[in-house]
Protein backbone atom coordinates (compact mmCIF):
# COMPACT_ATOMS: atom_id res chain seq x y z
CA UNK A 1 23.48 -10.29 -4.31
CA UNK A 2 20.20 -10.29 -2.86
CA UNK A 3 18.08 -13.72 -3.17
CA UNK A 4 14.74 -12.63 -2.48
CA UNK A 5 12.56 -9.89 -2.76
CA UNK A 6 8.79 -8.68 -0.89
CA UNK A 7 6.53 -6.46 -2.60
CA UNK A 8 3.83 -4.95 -1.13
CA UNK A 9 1.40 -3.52 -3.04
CA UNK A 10 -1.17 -0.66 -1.15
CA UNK A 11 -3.53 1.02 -1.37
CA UNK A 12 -5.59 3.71 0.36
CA UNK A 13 -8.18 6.42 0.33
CA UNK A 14 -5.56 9.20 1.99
CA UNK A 15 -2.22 10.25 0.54
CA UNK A 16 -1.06 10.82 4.53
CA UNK A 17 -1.79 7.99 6.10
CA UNK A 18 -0.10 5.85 3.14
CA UNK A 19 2.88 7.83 3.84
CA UNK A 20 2.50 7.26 7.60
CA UNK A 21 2.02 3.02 7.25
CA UNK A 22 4.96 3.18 4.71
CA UNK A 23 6.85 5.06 6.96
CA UNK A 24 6.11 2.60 10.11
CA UNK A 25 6.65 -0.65 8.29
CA UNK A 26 10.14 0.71 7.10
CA UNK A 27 11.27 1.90 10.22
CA UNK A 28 10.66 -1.14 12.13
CA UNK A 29 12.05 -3.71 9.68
CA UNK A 30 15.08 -1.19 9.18
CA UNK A 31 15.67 -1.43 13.25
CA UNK A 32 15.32 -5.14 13.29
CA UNK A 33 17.31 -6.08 10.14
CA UNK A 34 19.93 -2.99 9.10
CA UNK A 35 20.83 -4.65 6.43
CA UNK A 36 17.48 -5.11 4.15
CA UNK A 37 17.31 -2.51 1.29
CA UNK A 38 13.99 -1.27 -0.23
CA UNK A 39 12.36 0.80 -2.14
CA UNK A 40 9.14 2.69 -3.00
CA UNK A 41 6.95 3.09 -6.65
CA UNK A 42 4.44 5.31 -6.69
CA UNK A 43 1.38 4.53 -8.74
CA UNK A 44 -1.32 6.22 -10.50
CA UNK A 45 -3.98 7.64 -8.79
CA UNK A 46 -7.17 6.02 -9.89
CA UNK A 47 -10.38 8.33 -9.40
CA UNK A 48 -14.04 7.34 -9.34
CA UNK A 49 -16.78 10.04 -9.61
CA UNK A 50 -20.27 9.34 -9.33
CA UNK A 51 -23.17 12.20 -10.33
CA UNK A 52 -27.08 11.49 -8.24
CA UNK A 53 -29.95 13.10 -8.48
CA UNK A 54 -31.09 15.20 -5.92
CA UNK A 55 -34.49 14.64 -6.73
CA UNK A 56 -35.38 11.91 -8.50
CA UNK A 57 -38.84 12.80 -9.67
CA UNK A 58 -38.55 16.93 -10.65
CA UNK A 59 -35.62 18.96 -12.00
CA UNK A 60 -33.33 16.17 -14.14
CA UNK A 61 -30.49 19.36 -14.37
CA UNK A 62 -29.67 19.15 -10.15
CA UNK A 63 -27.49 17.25 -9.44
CA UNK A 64 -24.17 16.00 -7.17
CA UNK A 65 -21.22 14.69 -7.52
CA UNK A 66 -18.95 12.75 -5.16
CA UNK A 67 -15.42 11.87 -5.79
CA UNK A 68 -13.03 9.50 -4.27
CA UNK A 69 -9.04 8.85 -5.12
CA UNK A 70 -7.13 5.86 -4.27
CA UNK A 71 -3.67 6.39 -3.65
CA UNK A 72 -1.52 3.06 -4.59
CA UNK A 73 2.54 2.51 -3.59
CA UNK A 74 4.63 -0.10 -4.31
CA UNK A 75 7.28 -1.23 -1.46
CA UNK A 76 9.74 -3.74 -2.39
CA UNK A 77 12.11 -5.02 0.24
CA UNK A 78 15.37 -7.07 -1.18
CA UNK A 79 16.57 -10.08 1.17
CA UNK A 80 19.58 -12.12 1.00
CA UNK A 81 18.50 -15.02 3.13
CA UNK A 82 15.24 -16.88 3.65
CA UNK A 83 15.31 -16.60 7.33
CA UNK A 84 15.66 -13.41 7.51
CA UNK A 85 12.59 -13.19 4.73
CA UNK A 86 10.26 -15.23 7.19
CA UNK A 87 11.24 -13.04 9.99
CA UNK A 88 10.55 -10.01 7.94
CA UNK A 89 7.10 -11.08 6.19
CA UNK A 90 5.36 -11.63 10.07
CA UNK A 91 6.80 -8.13 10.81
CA UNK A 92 5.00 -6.65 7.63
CA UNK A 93 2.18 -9.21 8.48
CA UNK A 94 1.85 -7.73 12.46
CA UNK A 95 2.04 -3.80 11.32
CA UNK A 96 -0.21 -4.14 8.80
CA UNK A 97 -3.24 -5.98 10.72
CA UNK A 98 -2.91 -2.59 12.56
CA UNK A 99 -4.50 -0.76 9.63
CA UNK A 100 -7.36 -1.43 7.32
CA UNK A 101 -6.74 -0.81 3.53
CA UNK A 102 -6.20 -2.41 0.48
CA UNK A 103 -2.60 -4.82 0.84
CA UNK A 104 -1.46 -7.33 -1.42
CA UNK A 105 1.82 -8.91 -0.45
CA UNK A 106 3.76 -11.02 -3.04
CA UNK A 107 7.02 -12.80 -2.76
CA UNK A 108 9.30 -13.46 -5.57
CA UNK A 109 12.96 -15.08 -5.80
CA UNK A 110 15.58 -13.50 -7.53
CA UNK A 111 16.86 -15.79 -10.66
């Protein structure tokens, strides 16, 4: 049975390039370590909108509005031994101070 478990929480403002760091982080642990299991959550998207003015002093009825979605994933990898684990959280650790975005990494033992 597996001991211990990573999950990654991300985030980001494209759907794509989620995919793509996903993607990358999984292939390269699953070439180093074959026999690491995982699996990804998908999560809500969470939208913001925000309405201006566009001008301030005349005509209160025009007006803008800008969006912006953040796409969230959940990627949990299960571990059997906590070398392995160390090895495996400065892998995640080196691929992911390649791209900027929103990454919360927690690590949890099985009980």
């Amino acid at each position: 049975m597996y001991g211990y478990k990573i999950i990654l929480k991300l985030g980001y403002y494209n759907s794509f390039f989620l995919d793509r760091v996903i993607g990358s982080i999984v292939f390269k642990i699953k070439d180093v370590f074959p026999e690491v299991c995982y699996s990804v959550v998908s999560l809500p998207v969470k939208k913001t909108t925000i309405t201006v003015l566009k001008s301030p002093h005349v005509f209160k009825k025009a007006r803008e509005q800008f969006s912006r979605k953040v796409y969230k994933k959940i990627l949990v990898f299960y571990v059997v031994d906590y070398f392995i684990l160390k090895d495996l959280k400065h892998i995640i650790y080196n691929i992911i101070s390649l791209f900027n975005g929103d990454f919360i990494i927690k690590i949890e033992k099985n009980k």
